[in-house]
N, C-alpha and C. Protein backbone atom coordinates (compact mmCIF):
# COMPACT_ATOMS: atom_id res chain seq x y z
N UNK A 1 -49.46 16.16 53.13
CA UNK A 1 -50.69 15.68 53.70
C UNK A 1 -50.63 15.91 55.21
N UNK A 2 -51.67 16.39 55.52
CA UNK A 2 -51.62 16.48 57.35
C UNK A 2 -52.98 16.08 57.72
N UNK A 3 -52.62 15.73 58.55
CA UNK A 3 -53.94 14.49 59.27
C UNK A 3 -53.78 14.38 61.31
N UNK A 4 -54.88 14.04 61.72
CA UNK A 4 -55.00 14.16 63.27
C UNK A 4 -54.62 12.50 64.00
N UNK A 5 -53.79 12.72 64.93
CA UNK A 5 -53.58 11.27 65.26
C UNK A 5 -52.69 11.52 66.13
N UNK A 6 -52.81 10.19 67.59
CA UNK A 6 -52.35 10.20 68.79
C UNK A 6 -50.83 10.83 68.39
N UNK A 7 -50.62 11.68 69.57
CA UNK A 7 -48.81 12.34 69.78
C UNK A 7 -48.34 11.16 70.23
N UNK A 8 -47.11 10.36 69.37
CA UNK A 8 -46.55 9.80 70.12
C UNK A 8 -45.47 9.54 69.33
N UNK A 9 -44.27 8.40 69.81
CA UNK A 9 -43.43 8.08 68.60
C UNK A 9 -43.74 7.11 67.98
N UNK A 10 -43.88 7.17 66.68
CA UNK A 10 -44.04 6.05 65.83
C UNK A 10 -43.12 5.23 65.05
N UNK A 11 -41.81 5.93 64.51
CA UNK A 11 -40.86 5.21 63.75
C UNK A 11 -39.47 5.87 64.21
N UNK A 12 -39.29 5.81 63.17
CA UNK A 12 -37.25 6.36 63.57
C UNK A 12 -37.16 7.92 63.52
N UNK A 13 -38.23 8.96 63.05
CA UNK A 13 -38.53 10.06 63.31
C UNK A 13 -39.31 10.22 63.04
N UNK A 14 -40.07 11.02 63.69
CA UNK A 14 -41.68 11.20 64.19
C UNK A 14 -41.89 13.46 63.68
N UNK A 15 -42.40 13.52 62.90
CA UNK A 15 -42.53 14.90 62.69
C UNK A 15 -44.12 15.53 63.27
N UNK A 16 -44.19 16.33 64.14
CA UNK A 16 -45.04 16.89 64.30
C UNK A 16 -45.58 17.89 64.56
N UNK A 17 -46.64 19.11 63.86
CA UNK A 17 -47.18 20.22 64.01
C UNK A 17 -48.74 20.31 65.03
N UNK A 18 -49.00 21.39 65.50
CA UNK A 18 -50.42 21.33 65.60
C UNK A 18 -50.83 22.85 65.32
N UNK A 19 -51.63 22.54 64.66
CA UNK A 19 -52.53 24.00 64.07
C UNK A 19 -53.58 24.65 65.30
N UNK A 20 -53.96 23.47 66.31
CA UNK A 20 -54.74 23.97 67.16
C UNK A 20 -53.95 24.87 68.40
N UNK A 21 -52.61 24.78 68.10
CA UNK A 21 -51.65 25.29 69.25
C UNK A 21 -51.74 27.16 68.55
N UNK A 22 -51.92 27.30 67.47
CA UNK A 22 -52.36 29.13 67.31
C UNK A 22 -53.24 29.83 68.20
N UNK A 23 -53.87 29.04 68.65
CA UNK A 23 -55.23 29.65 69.56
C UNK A 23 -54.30 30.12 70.57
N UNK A 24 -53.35 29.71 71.40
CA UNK A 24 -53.01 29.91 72.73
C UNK A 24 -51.21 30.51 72.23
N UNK A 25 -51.07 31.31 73.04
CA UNK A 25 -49.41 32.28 73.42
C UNK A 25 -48.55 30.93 73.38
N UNK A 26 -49.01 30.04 74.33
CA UNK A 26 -48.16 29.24 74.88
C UNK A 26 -48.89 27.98 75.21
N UNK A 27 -48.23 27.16 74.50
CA UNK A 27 -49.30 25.36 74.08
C UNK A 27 -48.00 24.60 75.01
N UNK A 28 -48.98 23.45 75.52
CA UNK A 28 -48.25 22.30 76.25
C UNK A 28 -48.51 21.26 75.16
N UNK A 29 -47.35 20.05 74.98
CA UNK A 29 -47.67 18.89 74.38
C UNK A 29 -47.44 17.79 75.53
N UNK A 30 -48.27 17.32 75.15
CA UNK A 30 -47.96 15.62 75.77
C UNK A 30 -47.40 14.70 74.95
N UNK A 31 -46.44 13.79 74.94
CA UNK A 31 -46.22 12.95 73.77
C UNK A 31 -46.16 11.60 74.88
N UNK A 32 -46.76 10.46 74.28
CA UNK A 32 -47.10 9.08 74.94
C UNK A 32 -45.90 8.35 75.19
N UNK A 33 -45.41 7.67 76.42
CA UNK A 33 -44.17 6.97 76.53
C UNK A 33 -43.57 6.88 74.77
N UNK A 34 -42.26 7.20 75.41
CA UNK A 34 -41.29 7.14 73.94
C UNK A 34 -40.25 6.32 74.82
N UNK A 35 -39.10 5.84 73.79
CA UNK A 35 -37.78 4.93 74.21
C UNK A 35 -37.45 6.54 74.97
N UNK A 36 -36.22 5.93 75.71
CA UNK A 36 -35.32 6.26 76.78
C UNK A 36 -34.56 7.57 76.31
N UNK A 37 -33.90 7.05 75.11
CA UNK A 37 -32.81 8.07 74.69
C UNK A 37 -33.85 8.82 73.32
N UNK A 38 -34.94 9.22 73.34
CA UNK A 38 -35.21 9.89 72.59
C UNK A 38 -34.88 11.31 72.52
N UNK A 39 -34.95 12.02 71.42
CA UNK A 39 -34.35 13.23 71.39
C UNK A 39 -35.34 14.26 70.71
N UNK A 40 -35.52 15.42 70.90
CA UNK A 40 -36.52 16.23 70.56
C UNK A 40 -36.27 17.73 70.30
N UNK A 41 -36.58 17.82 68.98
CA UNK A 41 -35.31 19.31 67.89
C UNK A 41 -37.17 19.77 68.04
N UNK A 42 -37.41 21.47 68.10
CA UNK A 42 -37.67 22.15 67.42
C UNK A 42 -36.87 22.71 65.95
N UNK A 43 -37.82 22.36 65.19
CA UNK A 43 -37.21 22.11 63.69
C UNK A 43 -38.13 23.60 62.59
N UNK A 44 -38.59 24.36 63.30
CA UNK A 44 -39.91 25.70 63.02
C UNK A 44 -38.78 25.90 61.62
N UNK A 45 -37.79 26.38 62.53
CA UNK A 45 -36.19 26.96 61.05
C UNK A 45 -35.33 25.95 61.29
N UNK A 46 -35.67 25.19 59.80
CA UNK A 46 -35.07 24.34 59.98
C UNK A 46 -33.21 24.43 59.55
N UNK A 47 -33.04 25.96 59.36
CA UNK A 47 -31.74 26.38 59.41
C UNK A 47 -30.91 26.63 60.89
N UNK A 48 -31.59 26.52 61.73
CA UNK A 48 -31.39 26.97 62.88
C UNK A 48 -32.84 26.35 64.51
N UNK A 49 -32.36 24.87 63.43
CA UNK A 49 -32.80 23.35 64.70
C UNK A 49 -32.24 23.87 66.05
N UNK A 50 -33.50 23.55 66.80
CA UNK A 50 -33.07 24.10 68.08
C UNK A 50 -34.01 22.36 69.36
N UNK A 51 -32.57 21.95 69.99
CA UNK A 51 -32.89 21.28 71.22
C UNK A 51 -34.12 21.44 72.01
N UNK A 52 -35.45 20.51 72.33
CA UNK A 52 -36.96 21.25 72.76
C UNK A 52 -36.69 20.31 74.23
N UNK A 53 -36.51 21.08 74.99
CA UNK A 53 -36.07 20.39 76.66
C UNK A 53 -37.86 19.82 76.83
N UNK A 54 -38.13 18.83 77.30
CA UNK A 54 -38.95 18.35 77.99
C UNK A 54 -38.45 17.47 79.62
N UNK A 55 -39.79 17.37 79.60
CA UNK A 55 -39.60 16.14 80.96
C UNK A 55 -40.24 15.29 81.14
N UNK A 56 -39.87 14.39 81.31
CA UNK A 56 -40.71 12.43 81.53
C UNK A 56 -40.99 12.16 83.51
N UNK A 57 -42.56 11.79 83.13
CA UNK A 57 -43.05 11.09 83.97
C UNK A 57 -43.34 9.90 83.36
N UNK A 58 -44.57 9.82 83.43
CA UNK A 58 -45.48 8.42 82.42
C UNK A 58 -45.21 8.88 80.96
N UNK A 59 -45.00 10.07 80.34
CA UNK A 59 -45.34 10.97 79.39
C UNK A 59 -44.07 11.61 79.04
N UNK A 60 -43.98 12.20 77.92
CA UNK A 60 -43.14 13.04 77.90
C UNK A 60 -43.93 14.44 77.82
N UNK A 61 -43.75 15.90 78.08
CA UNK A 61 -44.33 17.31 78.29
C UNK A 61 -43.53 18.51 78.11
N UNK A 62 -43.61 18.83 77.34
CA UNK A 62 -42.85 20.39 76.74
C UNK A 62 -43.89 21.33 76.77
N UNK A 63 -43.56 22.69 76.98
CA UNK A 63 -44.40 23.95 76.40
C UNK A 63 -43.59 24.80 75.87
N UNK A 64 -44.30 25.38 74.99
CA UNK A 64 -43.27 26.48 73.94
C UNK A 64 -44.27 27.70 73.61
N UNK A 65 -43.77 28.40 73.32
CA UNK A 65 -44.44 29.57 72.24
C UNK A 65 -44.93 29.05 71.42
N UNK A 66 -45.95 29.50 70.61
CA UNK A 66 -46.76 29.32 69.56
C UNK A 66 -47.80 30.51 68.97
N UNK A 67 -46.49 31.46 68.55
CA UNK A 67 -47.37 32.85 68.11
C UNK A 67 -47.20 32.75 66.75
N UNK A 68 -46.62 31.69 65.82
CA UNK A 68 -46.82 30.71 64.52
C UNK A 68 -46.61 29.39 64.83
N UNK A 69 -46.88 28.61 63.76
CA UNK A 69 -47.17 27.58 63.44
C UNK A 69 -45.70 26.72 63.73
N UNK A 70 -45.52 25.99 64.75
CA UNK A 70 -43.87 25.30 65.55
C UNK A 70 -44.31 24.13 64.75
N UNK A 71 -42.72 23.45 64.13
CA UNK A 71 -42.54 21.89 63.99
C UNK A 71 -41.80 21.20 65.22
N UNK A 72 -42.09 20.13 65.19
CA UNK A 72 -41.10 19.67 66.19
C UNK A 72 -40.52 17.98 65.21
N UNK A 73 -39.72 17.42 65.75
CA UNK A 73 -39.15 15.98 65.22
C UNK A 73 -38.52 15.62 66.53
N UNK A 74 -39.03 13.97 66.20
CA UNK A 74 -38.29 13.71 67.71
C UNK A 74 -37.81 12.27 67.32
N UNK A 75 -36.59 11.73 67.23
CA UNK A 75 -36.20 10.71 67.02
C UNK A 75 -35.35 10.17 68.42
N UNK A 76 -34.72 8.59 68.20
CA UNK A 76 -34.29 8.24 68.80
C UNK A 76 -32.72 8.76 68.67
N UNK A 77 -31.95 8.57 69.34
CA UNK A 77 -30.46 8.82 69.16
C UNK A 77 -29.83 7.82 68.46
N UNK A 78 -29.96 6.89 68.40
CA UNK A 78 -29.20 6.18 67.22
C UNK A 78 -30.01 6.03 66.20
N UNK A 79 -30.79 6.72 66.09
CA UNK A 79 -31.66 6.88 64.58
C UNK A 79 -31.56 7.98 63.91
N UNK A 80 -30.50 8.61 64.31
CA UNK A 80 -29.98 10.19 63.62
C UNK A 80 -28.89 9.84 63.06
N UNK A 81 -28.87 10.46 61.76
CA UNK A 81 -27.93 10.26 60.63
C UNK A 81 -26.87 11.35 61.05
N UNK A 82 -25.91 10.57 60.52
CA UNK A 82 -24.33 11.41 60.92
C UNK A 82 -23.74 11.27 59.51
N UNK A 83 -22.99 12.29 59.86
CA UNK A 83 -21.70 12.36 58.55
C UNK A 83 -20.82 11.36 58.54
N UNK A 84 -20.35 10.51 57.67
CA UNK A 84 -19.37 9.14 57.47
C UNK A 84 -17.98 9.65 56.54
N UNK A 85 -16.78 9.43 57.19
CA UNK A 85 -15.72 9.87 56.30
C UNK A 85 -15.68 8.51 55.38
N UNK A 86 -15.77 9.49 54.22
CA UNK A 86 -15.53 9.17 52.94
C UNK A 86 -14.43 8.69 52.69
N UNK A 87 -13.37 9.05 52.77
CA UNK A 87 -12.05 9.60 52.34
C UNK A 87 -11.22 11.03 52.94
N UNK A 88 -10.12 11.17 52.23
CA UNK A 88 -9.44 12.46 52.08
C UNK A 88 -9.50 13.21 50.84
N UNK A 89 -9.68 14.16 50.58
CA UNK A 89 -9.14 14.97 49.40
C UNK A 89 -8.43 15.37 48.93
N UNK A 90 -7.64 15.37 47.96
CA UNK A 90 -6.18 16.08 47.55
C UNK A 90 -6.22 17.61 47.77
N UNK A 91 -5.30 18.78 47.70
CA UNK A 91 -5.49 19.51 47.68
C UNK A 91 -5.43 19.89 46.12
N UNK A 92 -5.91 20.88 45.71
CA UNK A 92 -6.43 21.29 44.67
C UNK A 92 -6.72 22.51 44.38
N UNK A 93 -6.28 23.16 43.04
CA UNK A 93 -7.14 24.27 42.62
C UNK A 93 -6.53 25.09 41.46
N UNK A 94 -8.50 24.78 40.70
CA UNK A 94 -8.23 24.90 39.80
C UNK A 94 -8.71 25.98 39.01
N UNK A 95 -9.30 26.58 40.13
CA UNK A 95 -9.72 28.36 40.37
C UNK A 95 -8.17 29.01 39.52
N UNK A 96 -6.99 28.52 40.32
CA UNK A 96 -5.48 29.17 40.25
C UNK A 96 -4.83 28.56 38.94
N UNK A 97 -5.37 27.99 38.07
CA UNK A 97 -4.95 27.22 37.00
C UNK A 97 -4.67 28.46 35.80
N UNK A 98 -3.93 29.28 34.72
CA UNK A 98 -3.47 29.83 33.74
C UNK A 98 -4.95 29.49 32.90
N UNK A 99 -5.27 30.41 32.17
CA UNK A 99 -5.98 30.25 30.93
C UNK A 99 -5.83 29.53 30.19
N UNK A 100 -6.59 28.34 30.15
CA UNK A 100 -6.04 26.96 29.24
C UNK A 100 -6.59 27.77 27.74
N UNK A 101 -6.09 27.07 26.84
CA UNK A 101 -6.32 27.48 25.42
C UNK A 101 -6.95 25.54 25.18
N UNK A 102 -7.02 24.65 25.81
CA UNK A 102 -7.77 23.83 26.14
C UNK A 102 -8.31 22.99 27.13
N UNK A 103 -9.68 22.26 27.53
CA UNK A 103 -9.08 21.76 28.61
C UNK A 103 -9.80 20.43 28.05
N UNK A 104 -9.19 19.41 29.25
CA UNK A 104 -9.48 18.16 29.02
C UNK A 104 -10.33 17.75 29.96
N UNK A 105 -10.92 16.81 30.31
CA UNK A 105 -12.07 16.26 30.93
C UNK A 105 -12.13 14.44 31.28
N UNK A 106 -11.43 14.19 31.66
CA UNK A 106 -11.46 12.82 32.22
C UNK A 106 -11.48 12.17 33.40
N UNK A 107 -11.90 10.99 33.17
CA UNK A 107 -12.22 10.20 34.49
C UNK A 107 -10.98 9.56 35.00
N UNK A 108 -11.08 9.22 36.17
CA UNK A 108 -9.49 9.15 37.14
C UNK A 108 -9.15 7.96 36.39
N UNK A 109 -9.71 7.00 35.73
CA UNK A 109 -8.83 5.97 35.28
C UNK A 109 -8.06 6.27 34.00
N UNK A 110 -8.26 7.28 33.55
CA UNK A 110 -8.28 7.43 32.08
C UNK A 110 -6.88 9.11 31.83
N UNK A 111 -6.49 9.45 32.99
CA UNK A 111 -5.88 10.87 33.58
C UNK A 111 -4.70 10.37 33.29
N UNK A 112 -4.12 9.01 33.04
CA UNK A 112 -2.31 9.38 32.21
C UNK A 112 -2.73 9.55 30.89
N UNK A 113 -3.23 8.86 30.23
CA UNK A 113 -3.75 9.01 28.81
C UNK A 113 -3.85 10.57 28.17
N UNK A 114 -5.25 11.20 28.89
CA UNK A 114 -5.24 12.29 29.43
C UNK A 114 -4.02 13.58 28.95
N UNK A 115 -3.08 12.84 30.05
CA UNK A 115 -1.69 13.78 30.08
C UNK A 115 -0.99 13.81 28.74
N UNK A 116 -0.91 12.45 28.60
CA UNK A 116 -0.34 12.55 27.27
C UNK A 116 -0.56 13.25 25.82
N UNK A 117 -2.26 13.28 25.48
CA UNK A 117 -3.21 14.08 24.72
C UNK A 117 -2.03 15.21 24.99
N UNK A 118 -2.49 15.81 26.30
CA UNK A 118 -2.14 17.40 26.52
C UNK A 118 -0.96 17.76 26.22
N UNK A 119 0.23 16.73 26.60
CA UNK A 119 1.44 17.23 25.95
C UNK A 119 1.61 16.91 24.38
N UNK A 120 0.83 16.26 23.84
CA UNK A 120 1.42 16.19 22.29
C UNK A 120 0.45 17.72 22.16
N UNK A 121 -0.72 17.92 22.62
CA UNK A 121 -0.98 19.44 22.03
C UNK A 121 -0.35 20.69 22.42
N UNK A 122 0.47 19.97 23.91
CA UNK A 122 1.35 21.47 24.23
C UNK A 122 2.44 21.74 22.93
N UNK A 123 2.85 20.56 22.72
CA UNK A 123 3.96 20.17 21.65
C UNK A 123 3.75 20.63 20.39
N UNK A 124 2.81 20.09 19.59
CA UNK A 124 2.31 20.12 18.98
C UNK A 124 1.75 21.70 18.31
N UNK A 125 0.65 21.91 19.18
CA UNK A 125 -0.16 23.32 18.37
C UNK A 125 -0.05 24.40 19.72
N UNK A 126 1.22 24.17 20.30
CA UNK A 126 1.60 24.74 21.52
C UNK A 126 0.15 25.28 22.70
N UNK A 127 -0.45 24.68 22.70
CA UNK A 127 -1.42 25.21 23.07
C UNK A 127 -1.21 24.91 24.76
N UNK A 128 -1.75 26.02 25.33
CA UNK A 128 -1.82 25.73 27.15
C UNK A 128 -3.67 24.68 27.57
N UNK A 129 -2.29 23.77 28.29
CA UNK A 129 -4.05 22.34 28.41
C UNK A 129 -3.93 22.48 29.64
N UNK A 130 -5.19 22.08 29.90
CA UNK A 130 -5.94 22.07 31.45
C UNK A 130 -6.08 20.56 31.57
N UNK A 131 -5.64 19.88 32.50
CA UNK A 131 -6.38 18.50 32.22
C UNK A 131 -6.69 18.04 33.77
N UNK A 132 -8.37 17.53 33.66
CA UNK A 132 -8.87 17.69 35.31
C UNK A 132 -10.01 16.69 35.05
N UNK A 133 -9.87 15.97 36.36
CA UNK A 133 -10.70 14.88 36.36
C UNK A 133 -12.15 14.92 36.82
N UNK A 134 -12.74 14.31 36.69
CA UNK A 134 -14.17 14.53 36.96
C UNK A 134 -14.60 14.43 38.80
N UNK A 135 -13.30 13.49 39.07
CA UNK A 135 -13.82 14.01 40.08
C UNK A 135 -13.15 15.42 41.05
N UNK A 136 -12.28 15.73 40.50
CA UNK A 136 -11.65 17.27 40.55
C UNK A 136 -12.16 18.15 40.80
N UNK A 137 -13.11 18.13 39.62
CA UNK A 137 -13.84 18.95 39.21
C UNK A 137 -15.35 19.27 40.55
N UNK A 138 -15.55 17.47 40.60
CA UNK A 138 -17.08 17.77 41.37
C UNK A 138 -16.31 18.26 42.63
N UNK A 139 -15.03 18.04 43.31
CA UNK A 139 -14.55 18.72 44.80
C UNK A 139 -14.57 20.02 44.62
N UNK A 140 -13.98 20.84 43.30
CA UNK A 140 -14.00 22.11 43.24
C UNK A 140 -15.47 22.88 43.10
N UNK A 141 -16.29 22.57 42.06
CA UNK A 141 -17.48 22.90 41.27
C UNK A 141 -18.43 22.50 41.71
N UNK A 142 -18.67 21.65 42.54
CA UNK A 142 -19.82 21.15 42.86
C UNK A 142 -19.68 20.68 44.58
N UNK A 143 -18.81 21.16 45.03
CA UNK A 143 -19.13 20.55 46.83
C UNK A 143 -18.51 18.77 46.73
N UNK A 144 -18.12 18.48 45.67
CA UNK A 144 -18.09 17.03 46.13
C UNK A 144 -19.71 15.87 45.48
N UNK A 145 -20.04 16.86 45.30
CA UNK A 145 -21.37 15.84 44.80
C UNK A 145 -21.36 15.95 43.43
N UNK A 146 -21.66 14.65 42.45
CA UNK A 146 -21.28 13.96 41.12
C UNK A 146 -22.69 14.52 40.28
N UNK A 147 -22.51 16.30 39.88
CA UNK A 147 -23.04 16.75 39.07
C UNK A 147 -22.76 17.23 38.27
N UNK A 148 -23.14 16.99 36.82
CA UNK A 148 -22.02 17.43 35.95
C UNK A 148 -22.50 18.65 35.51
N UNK A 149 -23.08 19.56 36.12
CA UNK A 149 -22.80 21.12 35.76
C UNK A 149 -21.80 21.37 36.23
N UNK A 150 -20.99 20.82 37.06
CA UNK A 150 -20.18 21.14 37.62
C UNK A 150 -18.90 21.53 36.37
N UNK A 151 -18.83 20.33 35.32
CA UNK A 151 -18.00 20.70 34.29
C UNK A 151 -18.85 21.82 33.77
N UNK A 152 -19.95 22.25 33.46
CA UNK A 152 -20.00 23.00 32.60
C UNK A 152 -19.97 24.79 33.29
N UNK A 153 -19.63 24.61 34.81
CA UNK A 153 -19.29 25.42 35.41
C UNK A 153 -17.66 25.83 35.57
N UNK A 154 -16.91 24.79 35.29
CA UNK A 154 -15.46 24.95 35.27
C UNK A 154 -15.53 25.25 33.60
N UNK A 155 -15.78 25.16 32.81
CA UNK A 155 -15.83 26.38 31.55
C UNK A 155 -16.27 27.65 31.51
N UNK A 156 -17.64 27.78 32.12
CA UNK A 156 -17.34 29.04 32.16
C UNK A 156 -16.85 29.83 32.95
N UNK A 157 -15.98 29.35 34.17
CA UNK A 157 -15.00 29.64 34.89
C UNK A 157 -13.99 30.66 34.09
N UNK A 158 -13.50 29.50 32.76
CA UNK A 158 -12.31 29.52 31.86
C UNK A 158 -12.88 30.80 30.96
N UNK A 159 -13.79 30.47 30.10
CA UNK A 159 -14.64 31.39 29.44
C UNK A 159 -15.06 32.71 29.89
N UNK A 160 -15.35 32.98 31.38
CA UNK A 160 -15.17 34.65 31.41
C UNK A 160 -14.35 34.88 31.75
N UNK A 161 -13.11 34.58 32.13
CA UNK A 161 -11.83 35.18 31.91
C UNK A 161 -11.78 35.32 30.71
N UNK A 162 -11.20 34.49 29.68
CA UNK A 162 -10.98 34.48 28.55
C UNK A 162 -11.60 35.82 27.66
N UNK A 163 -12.07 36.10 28.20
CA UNK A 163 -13.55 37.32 26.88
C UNK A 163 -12.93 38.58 27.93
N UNK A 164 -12.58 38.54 28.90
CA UNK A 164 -11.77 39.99 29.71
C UNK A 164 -10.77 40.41 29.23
């Protein structure tokens, strides 16, 4: 939805375009007193956020290019989200793991149990076991985030080897 309404800051980030800035090479904004430590990204690619220098009188005032359509976002500085350590990660990998002839799939509470399965089948029907936890799996297969294609990506990991 896009709609017309005073430039200014309104919440903890403030996103804003103007369509009337195509007419001109080069558009000035005004934006209405903002807090102190506000901060102001040209966000056009938002792969490649770029710092929008202004300057404060009563106002804040930038000019930019505008030979397309510019976003801008302007938040406060402690209203920008940061990365929070989680934890550590083990090292791992299960890229380098032998061609299991099975694998196992369990959750970290459940991984001696797990082990044990695998050696009565190593024992047993000699078979080579893989045994990897779910969350193993999402550090390897998925970035760390709790999606479970991620298992069904560590099979066919296993699976086109296997058929080579």
């Amino acid at each position: 939805m896009t709609y017309k309404r005073k430039l200014m800051y309104y919440d903890k980030q403030t996103q804003f375009s103007s369509i009337e800035s195509l007419a001109n090479p080069i558009s000035s904004f005004e934006i209405e007193a903002g807090p102190a430590d506000l901060i102001l990204w040209d966000i056009t690619d938002p792969f490649n956020a770029k710092a929008q220098t202004y300057s404060v009188s009563t106002s804040l005032k930038f000019s930019t290019q505008t030979a397309s359509l510019s976003y801008f976002q302007m938040a406060r500085l402690k209203d920008v989200p940061y990365p929070i350590l989680k934890g550590s990660v083990e090292n791992q990998n299960i890229h380098g793991a032998s061609i299991p002839d099975l694998i196992i799939v369990t959750h970290p509470s459940f991984k001696d149990d797990a082990i044990r399965l695998a050696n009565h089948r190593q024992s047993y029907n000699n078979f080579n076991v893989l045994v990897a936890t779910t969350t193993q799996i999402y550090n390897e297969f998925s970035g760390g985030r709790q999606d479970v294609t991620a298992i069904r990506d560590l099979a066919r990991y296993f699976i086109k080897w296997k058929t080579h």
